[in-house]
Protein backbone atom coordinates (compact mmCIF):
# COMPACT_ATOMS: atom_id res chain seq x y z
CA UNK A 1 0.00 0.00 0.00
CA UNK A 2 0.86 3.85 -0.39
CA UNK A 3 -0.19 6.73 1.18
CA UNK A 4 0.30 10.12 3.35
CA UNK A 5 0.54 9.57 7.21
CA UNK A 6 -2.26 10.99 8.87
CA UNK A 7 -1.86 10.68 12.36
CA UNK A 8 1.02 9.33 14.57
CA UNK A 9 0.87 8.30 17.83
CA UNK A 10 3.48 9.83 20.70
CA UNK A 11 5.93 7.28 20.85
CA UNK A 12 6.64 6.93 17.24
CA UNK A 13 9.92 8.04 15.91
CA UNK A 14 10.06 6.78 12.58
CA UNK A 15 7.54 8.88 10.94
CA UNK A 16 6.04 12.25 11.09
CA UNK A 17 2.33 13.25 10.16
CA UNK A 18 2.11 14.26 6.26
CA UNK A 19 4.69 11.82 5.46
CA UNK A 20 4.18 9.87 2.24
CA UNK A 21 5.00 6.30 2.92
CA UNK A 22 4.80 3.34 1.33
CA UNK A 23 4.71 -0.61 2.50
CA UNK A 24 3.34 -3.82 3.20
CA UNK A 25 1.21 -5.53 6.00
CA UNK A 26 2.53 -8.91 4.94
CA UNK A 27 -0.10 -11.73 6.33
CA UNK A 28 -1.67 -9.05 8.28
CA UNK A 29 -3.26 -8.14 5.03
CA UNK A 30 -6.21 -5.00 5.60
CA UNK A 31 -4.60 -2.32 2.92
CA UNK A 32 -7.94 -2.90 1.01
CA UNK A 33 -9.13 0.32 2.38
CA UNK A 34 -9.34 4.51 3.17
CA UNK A 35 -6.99 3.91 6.13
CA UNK A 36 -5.13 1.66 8.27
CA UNK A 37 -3.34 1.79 11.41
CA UNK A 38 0.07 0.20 11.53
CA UNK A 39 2.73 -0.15 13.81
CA UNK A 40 5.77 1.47 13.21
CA UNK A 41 8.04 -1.87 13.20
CA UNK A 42 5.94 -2.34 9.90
CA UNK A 43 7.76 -3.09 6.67
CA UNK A 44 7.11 0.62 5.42
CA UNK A 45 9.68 3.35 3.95
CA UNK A 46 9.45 6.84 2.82
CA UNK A 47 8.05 6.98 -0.81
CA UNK A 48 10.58 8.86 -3.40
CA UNK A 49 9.42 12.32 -4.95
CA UNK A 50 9.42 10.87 -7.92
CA UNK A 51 7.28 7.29 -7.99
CA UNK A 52 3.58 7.73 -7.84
CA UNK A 53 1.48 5.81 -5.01
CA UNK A 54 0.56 3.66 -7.72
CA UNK A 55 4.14 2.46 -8.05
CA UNK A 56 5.20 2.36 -4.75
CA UNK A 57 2.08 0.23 -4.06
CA UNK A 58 3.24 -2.16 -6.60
CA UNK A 59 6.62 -2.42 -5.39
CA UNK A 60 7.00 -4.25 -1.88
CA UNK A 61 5.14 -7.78 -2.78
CA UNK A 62 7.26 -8.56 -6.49
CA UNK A 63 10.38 -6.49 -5.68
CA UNK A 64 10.88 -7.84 -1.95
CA UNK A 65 10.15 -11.26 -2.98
CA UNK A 66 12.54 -10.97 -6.04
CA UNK A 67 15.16 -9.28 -4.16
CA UNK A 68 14.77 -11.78 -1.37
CA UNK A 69 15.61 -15.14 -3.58
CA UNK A 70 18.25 -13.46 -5.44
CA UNK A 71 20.22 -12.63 -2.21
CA UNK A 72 19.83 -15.98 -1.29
CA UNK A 73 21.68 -17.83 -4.11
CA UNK A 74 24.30 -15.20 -3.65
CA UNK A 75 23.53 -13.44 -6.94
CA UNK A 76 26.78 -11.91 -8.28
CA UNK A 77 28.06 -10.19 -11.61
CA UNK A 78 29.32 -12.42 -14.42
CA UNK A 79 26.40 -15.52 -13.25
CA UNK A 80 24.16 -16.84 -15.51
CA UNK A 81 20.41 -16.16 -14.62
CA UNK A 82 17.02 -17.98 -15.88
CA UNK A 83 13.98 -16.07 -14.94
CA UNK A 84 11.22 -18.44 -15.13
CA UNK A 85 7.41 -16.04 -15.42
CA UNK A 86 9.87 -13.29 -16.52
CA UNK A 87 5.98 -10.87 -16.79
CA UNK A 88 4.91 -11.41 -13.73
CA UNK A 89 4.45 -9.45 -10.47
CA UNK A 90 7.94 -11.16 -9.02
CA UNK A 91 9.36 -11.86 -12.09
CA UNK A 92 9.50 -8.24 -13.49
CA UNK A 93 11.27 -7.10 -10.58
CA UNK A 94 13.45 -10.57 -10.68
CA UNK A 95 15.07 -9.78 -14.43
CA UNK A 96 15.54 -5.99 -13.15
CA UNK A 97 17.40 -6.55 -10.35
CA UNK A 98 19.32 -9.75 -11.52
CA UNK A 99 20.64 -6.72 -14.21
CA UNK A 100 21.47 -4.30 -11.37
CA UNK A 101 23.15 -7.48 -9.49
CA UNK A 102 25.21 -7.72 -13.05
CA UNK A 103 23.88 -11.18 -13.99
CA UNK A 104 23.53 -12.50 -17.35
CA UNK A 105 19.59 -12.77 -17.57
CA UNK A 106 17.08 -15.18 -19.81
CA UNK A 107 13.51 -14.85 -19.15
CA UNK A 108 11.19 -17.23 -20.16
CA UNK A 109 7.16 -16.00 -20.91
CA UNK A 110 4.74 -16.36 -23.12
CA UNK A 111 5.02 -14.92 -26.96
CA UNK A 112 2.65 -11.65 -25.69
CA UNK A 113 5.31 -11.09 -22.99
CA UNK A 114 8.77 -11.39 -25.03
CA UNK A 115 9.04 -7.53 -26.14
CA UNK A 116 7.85 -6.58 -22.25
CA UNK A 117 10.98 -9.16 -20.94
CA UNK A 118 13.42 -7.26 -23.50
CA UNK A 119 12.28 -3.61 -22.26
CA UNK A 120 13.07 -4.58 -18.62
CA UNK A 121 16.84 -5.77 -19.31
CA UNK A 122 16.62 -9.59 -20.34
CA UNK A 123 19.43 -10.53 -22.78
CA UNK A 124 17.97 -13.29 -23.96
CA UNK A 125 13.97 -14.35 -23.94
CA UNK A 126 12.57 -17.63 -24.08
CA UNK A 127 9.18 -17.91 -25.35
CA UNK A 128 7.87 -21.10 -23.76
CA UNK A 129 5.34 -21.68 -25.92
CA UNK A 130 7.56 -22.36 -28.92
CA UNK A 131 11.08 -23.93 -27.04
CA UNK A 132 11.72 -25.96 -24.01
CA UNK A 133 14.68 -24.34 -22.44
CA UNK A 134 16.03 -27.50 -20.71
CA UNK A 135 16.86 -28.74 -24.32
CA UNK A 136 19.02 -25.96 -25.48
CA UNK A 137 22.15 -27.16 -24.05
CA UNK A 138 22.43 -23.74 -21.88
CA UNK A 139 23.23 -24.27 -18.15
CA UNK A 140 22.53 -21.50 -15.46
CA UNK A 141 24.16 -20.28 -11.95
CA UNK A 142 20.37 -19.61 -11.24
CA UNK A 143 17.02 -20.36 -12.19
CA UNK A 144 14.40 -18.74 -10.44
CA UNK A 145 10.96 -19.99 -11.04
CA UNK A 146 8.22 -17.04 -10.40
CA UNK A 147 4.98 -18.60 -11.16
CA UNK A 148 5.22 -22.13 -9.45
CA UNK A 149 5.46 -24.08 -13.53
CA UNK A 150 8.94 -25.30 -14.41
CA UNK A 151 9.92 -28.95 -14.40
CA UNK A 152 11.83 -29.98 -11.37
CA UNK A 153 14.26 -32.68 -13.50
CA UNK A 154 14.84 -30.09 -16.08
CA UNK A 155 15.72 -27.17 -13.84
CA UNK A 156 17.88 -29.59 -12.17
CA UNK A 157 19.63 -30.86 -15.75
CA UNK A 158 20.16 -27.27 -16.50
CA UNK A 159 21.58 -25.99 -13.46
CA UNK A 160 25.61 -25.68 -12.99
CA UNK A 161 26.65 -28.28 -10.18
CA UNK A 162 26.54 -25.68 -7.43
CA UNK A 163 24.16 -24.07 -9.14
CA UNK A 164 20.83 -22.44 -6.73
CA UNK A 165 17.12 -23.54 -7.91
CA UNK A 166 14.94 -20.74 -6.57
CA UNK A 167 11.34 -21.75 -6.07
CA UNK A 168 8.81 -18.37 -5.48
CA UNK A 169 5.78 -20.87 -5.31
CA UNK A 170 6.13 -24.07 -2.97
CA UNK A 171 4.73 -27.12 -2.90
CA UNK A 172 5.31 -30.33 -0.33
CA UNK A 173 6.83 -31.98 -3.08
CA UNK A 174 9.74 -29.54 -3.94
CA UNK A 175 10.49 -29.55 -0.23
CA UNK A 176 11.12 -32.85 -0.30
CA UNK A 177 12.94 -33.51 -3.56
CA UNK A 178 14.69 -30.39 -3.00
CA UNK A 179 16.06 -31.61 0.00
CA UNK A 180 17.48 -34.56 -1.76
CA UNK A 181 19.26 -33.09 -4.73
CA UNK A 182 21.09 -30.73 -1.95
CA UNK A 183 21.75 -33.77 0.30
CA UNK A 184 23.00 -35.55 -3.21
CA UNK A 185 24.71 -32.97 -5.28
CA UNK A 186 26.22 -29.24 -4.59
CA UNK A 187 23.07 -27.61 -6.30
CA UNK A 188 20.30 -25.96 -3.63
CA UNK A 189 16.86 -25.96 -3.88
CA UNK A 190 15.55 -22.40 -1.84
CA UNK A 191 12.00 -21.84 -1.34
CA UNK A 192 9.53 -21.23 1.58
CA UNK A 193 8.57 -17.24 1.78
CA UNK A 194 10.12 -14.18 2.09
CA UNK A 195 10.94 -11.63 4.73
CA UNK A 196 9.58 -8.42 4.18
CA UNK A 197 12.10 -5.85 5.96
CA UNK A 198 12.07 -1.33 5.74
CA UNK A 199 15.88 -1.92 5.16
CA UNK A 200 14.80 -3.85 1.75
CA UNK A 201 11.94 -1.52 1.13
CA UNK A 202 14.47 1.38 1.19
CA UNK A 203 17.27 -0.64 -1.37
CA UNK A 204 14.42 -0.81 -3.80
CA UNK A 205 13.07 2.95 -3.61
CA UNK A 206 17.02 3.93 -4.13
CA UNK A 207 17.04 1.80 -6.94
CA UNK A 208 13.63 3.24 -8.17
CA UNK A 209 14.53 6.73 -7.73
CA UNK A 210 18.05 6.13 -9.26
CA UNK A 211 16.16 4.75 -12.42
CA UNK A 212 17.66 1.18 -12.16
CA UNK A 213 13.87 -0.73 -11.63
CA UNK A 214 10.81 0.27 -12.69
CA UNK A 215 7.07 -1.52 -11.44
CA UNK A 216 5.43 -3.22 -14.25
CA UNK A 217 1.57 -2.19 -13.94
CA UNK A 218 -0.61 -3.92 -15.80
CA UNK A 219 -4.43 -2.30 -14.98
CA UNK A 220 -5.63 -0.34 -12.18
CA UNK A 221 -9.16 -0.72 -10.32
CA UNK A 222 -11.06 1.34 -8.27
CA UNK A 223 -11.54 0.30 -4.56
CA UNK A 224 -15.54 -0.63 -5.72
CA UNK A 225 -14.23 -3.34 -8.63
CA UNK A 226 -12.10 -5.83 -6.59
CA UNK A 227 -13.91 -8.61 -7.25
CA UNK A 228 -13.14 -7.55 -11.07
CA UNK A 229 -9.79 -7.10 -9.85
CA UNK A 230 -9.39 -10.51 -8.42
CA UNK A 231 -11.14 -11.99 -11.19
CA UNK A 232 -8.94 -10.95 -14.19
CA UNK A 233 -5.91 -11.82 -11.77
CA UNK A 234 -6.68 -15.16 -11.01
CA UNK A 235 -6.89 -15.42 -14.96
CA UNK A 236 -2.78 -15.97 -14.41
CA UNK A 237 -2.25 -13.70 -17.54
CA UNK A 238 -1.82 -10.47 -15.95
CA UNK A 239 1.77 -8.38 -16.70
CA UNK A 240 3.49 -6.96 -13.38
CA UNK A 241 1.02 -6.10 -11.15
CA UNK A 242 -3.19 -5.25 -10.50
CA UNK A 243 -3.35 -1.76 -8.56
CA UNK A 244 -6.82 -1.31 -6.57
CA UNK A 245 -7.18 2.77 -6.31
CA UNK A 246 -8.68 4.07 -3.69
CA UNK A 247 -10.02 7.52 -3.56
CA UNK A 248 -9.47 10.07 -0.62
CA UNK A 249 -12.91 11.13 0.39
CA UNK A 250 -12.30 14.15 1.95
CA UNK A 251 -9.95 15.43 -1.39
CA UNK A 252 -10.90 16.11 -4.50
């Protein structure tokens, strides 16, 4: 969520009233509204002059969850990178930062999403509908999968032997094999979710303001069309990210 701070209470320090913030409640959910009252430990940052609430809304869920994984498999310059849902809400951020991290990046997407994976930094873009990238001969430092689709066994055959499989979407199953190949082999299987922190939230407004990441938004919806919202969402063809609006009713 985005929005100005409207009231503080007399023990916080962080934030001041008319502050523009931006941030996420996690499981805590509740941003589906005028106003909410958070505590001040909450993921939230100061949004930059120049990203609207509309962006900074978009960015804590993708971009923390991106920035999250790629930490994790000790993303470095010069690596090879597969971005698996390179159009999605995580995946978006995933290719941009990968870039900033100075990785070699492929995303794979459908044939609607190719030119969007090129404007956001991809070298190369797989079109999944057309090749199977486990039969290419290429073999990555990383593969992230966004979306929760890619094979296990080929992800595995195309990793580098200490190569990090990076799983956004878990299942019991993954845990389990996953487990297995790292018991069996030097490449890791990471999943589970991610920790959303203000120090992260702050790395990725830097970025933003800098010019190095930009949110991917793909429609917005007034506060009064969330079930449209959710609808065309749970569609799984959405680019980036769904933005609910809501309108400040004493402003016009």
């Amino acid at each position: 969520m985005a929005g100005e701070v409207e009231e503080v209470g007399k023990e916080v320090t962080r934030f001041r009233k008319g502050d523009l913030i931006f941030g996420s409640t996690g499981f805590g959910f509740g941003t589906y509204a005028e106003y909410i009252c958070l505590s001040e430990d909450t993921a939230l940052a100061i949004k930059p002059a120049n990203m609207t609430y509309e962006e900074a809304a978009a960015l804590p869920v993708g971009g923390v969850t991106a920035l999250h994984f790629l930490r994790k498999a000790n993303i470095r310059s010069g690596q090879k990178v597969l971005i698996y849902g390179a159009s999605g809400s995580v995946g978006t951020y995933a290719v941009q930062l990968a870039k900033h991290f100075g990785a070699e990046v492929t995303g794979i997407c459908s044939t609607a999403n190719v030119e969007l994976a090129r404007s956001l930094g991809a070298d190369k873009v797989i079109d999944y509908t057309k090749e199977d990238f486990s039969r290419n001969g290429e073999t990555y430092d990383i593969i992230f999968d966004t979306v929760g689709k890619s094979s296990f066994s080929a992800c595995k055959k195309s990793l580098k032997k200490q190569g990090f499989y990076l799983l956004a979407v878990m299942e019991l199953s993954h845990v389990v094999r996953g487990l297995w190949m790292s018991m069996t082999s030097g490449k890791k299987v990471i999943s589970g979710a991610s920790n959303e922190r203000s120090e992260d939230l702050v790395f990725l407004a830097e970025l933003m303001e800098a010019g190095k990441i930009k949110p991917v938004i793909d429609r917005r919806y007034p506060l009064e069309q969330i079930p449209e919202a959710h609808s065309y969402v749970d569609r799984g063809h959405k680019k980036g990210n769904v933005v609910i609006t809501v309108e400040h009713r004493n402003k016009i």
